[in-house]
PDB file of N, CA and C in Angstrom:
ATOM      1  N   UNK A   1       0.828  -1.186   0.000  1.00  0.00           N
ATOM      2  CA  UNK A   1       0.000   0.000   0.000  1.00  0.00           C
ATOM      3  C   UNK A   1       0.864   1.238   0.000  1.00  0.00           C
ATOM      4  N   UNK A   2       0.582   2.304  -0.593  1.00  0.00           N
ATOM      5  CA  UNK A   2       1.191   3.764  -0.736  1.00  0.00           C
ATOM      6  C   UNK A   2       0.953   4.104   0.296  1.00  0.00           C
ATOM      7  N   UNK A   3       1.193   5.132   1.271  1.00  0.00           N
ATOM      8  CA  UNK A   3       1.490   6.524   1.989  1.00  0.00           C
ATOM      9  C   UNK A   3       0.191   7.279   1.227  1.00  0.00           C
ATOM     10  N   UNK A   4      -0.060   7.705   2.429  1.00  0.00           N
ATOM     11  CA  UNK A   4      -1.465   8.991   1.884  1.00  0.00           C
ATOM     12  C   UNK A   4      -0.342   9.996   1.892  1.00  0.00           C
ATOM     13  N   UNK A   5      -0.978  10.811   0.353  1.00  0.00           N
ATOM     14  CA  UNK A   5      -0.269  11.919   0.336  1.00  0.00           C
ATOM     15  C   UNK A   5      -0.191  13.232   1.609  1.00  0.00           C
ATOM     16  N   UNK A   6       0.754  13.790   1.815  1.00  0.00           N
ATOM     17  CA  UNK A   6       0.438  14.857   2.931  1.00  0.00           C
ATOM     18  C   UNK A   6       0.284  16.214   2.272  1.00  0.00           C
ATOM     19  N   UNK A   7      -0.796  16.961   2.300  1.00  0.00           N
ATOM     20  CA  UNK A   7      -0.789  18.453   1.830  1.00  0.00           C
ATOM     21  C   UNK A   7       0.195  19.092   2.528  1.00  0.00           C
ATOM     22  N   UNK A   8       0.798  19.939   1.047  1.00  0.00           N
ATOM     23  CA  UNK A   8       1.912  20.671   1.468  1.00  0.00           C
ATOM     24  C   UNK A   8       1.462  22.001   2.708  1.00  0.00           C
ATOM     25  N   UNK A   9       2.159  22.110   3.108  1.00  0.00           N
ATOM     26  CA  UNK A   9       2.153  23.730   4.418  1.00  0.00           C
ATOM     27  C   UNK A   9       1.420  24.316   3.854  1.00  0.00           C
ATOM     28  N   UNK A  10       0.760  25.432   4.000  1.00  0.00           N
ATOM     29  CA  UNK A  10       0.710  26.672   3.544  1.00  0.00           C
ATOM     30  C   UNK A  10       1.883  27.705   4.528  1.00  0.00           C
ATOM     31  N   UNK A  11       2.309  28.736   3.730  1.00  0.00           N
ATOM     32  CA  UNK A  11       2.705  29.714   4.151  1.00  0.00           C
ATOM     33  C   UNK A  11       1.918  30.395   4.819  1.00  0.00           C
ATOM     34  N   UNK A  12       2.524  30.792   6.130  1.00  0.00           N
ATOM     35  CA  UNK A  12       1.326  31.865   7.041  1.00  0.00           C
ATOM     36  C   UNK A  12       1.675  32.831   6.281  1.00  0.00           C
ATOM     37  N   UNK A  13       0.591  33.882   6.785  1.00  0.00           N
ATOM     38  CA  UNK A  13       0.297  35.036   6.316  1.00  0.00           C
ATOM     39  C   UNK A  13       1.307  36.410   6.626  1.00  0.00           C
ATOM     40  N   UNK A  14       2.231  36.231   7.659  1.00  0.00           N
ATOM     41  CA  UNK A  14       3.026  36.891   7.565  1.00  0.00           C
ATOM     42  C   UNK A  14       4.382  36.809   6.813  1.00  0.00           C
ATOM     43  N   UNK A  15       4.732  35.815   6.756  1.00  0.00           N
ATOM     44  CA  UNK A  15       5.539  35.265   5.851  1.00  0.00           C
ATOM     45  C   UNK A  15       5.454  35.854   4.448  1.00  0.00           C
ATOM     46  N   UNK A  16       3.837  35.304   3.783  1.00  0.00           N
ATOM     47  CA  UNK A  16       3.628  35.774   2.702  1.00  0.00           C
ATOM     48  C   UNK A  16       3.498  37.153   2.181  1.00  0.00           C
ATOM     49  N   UNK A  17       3.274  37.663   3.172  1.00  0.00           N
ATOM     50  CA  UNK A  17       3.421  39.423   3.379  1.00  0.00           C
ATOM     51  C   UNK A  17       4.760  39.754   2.965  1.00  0.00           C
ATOM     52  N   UNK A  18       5.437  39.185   3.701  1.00  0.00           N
ATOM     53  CA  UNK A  18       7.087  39.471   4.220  1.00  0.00           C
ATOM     54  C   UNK A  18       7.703  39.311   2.445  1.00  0.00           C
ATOM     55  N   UNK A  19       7.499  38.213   2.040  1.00  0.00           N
ATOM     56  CA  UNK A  19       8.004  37.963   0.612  1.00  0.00           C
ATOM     57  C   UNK A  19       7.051  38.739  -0.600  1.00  0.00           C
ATOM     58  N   UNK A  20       5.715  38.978  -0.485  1.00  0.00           N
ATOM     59  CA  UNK A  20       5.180  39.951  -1.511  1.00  0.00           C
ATOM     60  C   UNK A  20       6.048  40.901  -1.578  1.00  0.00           C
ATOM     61  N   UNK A  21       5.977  41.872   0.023  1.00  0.00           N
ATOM     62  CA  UNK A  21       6.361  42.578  -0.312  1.00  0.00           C
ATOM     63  C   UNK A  21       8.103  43.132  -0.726  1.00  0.00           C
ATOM     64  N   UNK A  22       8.714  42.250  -0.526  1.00  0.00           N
ATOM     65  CA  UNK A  22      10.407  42.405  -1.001  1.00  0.00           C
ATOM     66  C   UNK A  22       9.771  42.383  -2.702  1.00  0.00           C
ATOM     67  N   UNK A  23       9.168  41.145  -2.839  1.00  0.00           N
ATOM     68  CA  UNK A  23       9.309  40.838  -4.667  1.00  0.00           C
ATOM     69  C   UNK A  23       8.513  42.118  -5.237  1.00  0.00           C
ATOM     70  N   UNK A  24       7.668  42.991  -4.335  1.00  0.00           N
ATOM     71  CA  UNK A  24       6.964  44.205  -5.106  1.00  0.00           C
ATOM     72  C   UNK A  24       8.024  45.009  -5.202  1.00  0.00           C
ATOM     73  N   UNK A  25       8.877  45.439  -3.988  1.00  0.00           N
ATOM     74  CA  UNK A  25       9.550  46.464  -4.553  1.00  0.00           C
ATOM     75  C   UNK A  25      11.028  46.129  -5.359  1.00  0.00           C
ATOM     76  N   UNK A  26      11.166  45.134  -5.391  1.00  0.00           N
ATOM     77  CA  UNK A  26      11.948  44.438  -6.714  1.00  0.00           C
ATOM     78  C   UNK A  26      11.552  44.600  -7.940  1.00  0.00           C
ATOM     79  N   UNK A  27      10.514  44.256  -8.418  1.00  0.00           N
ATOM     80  CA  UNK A  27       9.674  44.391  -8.977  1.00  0.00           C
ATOM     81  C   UNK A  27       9.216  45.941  -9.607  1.00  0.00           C
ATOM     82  N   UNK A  28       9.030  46.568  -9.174  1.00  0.00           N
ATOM     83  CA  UNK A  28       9.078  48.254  -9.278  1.00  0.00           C
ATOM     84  C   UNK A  28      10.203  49.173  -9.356  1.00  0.00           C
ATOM     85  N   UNK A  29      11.400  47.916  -8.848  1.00  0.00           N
ATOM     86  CA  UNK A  29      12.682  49.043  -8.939  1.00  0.00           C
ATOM     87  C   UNK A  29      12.798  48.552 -10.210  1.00  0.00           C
ATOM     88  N   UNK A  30      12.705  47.715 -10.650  1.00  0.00           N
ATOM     89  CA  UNK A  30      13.227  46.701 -12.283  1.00  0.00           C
ATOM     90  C   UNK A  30      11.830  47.753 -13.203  1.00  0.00           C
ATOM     91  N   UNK A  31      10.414  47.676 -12.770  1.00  0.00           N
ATOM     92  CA  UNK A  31      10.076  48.196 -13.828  1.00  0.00           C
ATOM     93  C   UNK A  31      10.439  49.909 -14.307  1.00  0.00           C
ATOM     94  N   UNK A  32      10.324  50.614 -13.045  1.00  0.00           N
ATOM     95  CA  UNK A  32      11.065  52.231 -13.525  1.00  0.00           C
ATOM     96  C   UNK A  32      12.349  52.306 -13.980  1.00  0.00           C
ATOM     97  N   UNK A  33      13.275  51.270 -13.832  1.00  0.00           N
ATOM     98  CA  UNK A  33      14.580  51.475 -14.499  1.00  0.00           C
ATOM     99  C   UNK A  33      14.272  51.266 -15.729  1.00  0.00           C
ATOM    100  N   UNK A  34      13.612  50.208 -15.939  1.00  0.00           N
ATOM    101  CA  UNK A  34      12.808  49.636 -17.941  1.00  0.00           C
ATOM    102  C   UNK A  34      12.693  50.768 -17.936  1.00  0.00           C
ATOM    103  N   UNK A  35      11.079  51.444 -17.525  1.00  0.00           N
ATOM    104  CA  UNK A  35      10.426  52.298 -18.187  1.00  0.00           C
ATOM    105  C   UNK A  35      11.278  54.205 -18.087  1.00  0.00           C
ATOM    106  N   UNK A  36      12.120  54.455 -17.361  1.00  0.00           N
ATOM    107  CA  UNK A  36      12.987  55.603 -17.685  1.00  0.00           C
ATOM    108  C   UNK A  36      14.247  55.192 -18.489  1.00  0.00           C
ATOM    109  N   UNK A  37      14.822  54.099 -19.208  1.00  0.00           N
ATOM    110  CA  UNK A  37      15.179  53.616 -20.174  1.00  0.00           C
ATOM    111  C   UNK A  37      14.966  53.568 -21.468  1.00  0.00           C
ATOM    112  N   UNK A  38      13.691  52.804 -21.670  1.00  0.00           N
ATOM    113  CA  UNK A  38      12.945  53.179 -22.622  1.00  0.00           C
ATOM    114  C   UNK A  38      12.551  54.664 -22.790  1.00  0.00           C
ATOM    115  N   UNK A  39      12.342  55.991 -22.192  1.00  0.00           N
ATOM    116  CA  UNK A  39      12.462  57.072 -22.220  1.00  0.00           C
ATOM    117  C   UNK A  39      12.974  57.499 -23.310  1.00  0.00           C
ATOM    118  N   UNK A  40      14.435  57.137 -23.290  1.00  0.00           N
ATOM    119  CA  UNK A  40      15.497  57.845 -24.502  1.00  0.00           C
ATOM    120  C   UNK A  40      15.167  57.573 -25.798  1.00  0.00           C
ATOM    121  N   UNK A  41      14.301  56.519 -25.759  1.00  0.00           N
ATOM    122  CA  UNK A  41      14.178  56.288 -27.483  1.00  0.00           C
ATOM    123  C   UNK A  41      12.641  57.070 -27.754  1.00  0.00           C
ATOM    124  N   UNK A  42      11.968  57.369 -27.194  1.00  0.00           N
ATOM    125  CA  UNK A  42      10.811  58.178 -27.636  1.00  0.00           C
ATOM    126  C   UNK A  42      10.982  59.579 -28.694  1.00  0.00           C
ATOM    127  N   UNK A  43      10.259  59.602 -29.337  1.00  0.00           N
ATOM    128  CA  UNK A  43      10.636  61.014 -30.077  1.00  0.00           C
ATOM    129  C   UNK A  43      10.105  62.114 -29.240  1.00  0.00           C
ATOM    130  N   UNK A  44      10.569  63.537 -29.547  1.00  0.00           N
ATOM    131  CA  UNK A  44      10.504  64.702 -29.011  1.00  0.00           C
ATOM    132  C   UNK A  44       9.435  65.521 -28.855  1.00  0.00           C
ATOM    133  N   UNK A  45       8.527  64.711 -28.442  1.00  0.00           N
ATOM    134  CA  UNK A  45       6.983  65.132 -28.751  1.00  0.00           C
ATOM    135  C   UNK A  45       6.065  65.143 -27.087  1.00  0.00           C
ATOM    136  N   UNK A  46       5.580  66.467 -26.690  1.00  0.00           N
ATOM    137  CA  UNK A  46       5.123  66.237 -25.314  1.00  0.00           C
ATOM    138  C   UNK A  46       3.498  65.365 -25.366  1.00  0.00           C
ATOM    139  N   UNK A  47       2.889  65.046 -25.954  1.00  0.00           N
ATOM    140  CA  UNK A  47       2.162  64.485 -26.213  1.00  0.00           C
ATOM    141  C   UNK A  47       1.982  62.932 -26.050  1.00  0.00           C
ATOM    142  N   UNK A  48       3.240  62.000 -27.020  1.00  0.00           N
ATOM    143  CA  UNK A  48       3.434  61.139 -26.692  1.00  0.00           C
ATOM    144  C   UNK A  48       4.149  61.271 -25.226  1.00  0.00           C
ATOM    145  N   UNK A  49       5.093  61.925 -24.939  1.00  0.00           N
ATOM    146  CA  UNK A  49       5.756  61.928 -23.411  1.00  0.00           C
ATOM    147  C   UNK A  49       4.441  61.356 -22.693  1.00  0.00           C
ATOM    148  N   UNK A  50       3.202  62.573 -22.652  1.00  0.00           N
ATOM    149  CA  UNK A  50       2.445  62.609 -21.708  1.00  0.00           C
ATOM    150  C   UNK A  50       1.406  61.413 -21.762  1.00  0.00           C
ATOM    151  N   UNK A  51       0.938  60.747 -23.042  1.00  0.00           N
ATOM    152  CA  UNK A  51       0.356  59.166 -22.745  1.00  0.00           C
ATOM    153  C   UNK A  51       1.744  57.887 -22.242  1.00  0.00           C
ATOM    154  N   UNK A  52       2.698  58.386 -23.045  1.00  0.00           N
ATOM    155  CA  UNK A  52       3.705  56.978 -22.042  1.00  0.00           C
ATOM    156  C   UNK A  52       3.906  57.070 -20.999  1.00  0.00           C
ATOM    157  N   UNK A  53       3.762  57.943 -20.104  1.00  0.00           N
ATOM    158  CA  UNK A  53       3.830  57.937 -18.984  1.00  0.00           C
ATOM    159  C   UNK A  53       2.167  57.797 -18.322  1.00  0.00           C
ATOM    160  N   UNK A  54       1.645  58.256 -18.706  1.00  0.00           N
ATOM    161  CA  UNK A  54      -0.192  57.948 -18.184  1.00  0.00           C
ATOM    162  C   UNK A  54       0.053  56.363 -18.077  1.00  0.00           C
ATOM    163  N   UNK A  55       0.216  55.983 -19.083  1.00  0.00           N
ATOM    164  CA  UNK A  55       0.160  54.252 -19.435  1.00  0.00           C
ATOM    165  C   UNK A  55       1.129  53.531 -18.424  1.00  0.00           C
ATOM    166  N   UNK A  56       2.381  53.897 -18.474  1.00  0.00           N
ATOM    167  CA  UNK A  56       3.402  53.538 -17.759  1.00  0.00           C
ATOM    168  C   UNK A  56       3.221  53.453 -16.389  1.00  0.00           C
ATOM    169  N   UNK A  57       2.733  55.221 -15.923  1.00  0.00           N
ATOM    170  CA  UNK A  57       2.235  55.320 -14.591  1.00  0.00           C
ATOM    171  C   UNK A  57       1.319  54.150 -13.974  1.00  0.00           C
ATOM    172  N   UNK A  58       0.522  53.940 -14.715  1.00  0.00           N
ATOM    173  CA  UNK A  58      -0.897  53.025 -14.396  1.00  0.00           C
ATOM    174  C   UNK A  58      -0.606  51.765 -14.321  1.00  0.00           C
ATOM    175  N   UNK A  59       0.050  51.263 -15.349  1.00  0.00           N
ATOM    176  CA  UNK A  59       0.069  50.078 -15.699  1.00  0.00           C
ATOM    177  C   UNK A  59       1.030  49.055 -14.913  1.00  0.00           C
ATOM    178  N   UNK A  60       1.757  49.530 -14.032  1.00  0.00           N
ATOM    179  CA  UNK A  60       2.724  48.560 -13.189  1.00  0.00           C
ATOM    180  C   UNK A  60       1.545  48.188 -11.852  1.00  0.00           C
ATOM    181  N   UNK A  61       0.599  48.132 -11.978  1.00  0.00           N
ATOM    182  CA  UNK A  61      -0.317  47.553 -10.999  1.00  0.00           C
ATOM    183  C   UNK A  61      -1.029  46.470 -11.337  1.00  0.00           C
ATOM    184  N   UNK A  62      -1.346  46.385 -12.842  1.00  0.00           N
ATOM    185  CA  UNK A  62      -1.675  45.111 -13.262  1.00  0.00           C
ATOM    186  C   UNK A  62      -0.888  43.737 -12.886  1.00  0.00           C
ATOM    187  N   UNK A  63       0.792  43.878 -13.236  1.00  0.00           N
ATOM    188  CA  UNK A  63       1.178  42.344 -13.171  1.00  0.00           C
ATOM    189  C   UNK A  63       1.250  42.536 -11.804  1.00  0.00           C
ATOM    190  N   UNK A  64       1.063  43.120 -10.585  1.00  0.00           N
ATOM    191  CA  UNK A  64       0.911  42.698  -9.634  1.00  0.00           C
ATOM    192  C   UNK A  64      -0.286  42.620  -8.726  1.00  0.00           C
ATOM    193  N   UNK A  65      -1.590  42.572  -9.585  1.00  0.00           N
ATOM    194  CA  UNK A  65      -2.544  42.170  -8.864  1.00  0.00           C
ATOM    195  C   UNK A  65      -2.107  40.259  -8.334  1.00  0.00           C
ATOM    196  N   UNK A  66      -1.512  39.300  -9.094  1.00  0.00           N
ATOM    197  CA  UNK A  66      -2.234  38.192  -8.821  1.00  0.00           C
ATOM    198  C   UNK A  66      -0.678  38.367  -7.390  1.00  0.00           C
ATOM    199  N   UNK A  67       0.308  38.824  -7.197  1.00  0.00           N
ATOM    200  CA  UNK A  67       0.827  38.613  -6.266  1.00  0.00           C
ATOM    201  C   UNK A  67       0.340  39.364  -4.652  1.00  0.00           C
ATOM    202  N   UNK A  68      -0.322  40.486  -4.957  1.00  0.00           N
ATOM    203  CA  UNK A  68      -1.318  40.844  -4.047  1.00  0.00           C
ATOM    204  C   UNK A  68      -2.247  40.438  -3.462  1.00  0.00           C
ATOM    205  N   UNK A  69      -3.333  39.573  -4.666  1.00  0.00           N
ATOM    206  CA  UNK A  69      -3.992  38.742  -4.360  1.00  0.00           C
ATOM    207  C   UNK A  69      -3.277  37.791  -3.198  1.00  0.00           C
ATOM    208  N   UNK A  70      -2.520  37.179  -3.820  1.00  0.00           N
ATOM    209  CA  UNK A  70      -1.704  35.526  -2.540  1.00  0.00           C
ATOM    210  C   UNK A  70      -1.296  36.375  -1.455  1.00  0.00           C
ATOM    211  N   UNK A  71      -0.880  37.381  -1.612  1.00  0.00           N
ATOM    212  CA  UNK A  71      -0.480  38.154  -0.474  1.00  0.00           C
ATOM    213  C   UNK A  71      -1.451  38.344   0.778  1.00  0.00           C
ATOM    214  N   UNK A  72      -2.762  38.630   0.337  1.00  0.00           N
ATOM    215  CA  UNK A  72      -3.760  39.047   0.903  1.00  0.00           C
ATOM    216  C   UNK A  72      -4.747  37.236   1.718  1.00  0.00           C
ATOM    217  N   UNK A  73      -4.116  36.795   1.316  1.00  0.00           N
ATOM    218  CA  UNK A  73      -4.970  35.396   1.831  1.00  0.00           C
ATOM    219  C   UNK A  73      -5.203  34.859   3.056  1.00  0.00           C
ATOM    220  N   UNK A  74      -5.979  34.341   3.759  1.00  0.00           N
ATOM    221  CA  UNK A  74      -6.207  34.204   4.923  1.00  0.00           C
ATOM    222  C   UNK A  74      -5.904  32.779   5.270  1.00  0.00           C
ATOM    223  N   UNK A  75      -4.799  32.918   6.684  1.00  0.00           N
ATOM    224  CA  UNK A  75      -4.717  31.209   6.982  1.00  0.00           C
ATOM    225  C   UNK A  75      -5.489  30.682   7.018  1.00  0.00           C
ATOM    226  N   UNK A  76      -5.117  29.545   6.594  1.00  0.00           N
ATOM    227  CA  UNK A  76      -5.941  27.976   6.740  1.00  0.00           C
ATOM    228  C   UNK A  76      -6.076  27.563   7.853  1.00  0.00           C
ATOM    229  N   UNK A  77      -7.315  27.224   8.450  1.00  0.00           N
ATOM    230  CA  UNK A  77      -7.699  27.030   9.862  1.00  0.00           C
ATOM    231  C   UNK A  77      -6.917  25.609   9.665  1.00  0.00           C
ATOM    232  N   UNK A  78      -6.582  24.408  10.709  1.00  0.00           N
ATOM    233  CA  UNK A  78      -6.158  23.542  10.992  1.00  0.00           C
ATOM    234  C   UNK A  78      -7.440  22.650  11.835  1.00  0.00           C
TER     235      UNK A  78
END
């Protein structure tokens, strides 16, 4: 006969806090270095300036909804 499988741990919730939040601001230092990088190649136009940055501004919250999400999770009662 096999061994019943054992469910893995969960990570408590502080823990998971503790590591969101290092990988967010990892994460944010890597994307403003991209996105003031990418800067230099734009043409000389305040217009475009002012939507790449609207877009830019906004948009580093998307790829971190789903790590927010896990972040936000509530222990597993036992």
């Amino acid at each position: 006969m096999s061994a019943p499988l054992i469910p893995a741990r969960q990570i408590p919730a502080r823990v998971r806090k503790l590591i969101g939040g290092i990988g967010i601001m990892v994460f944010l230092a890597a994307y403003v270095w991209a996105v003031t990088s990418l800067y230099d190649y734009l043409p000389d136009n305040r217009a475009i300036h002012l939507l790449y940055f609207a877009v830019t501004g906004l948009g580093w919250g998307l790829p971190l909804m789903p790590l927010m999400s896990w972040m936000g999770k509530a222990d597993e009662k036992l």
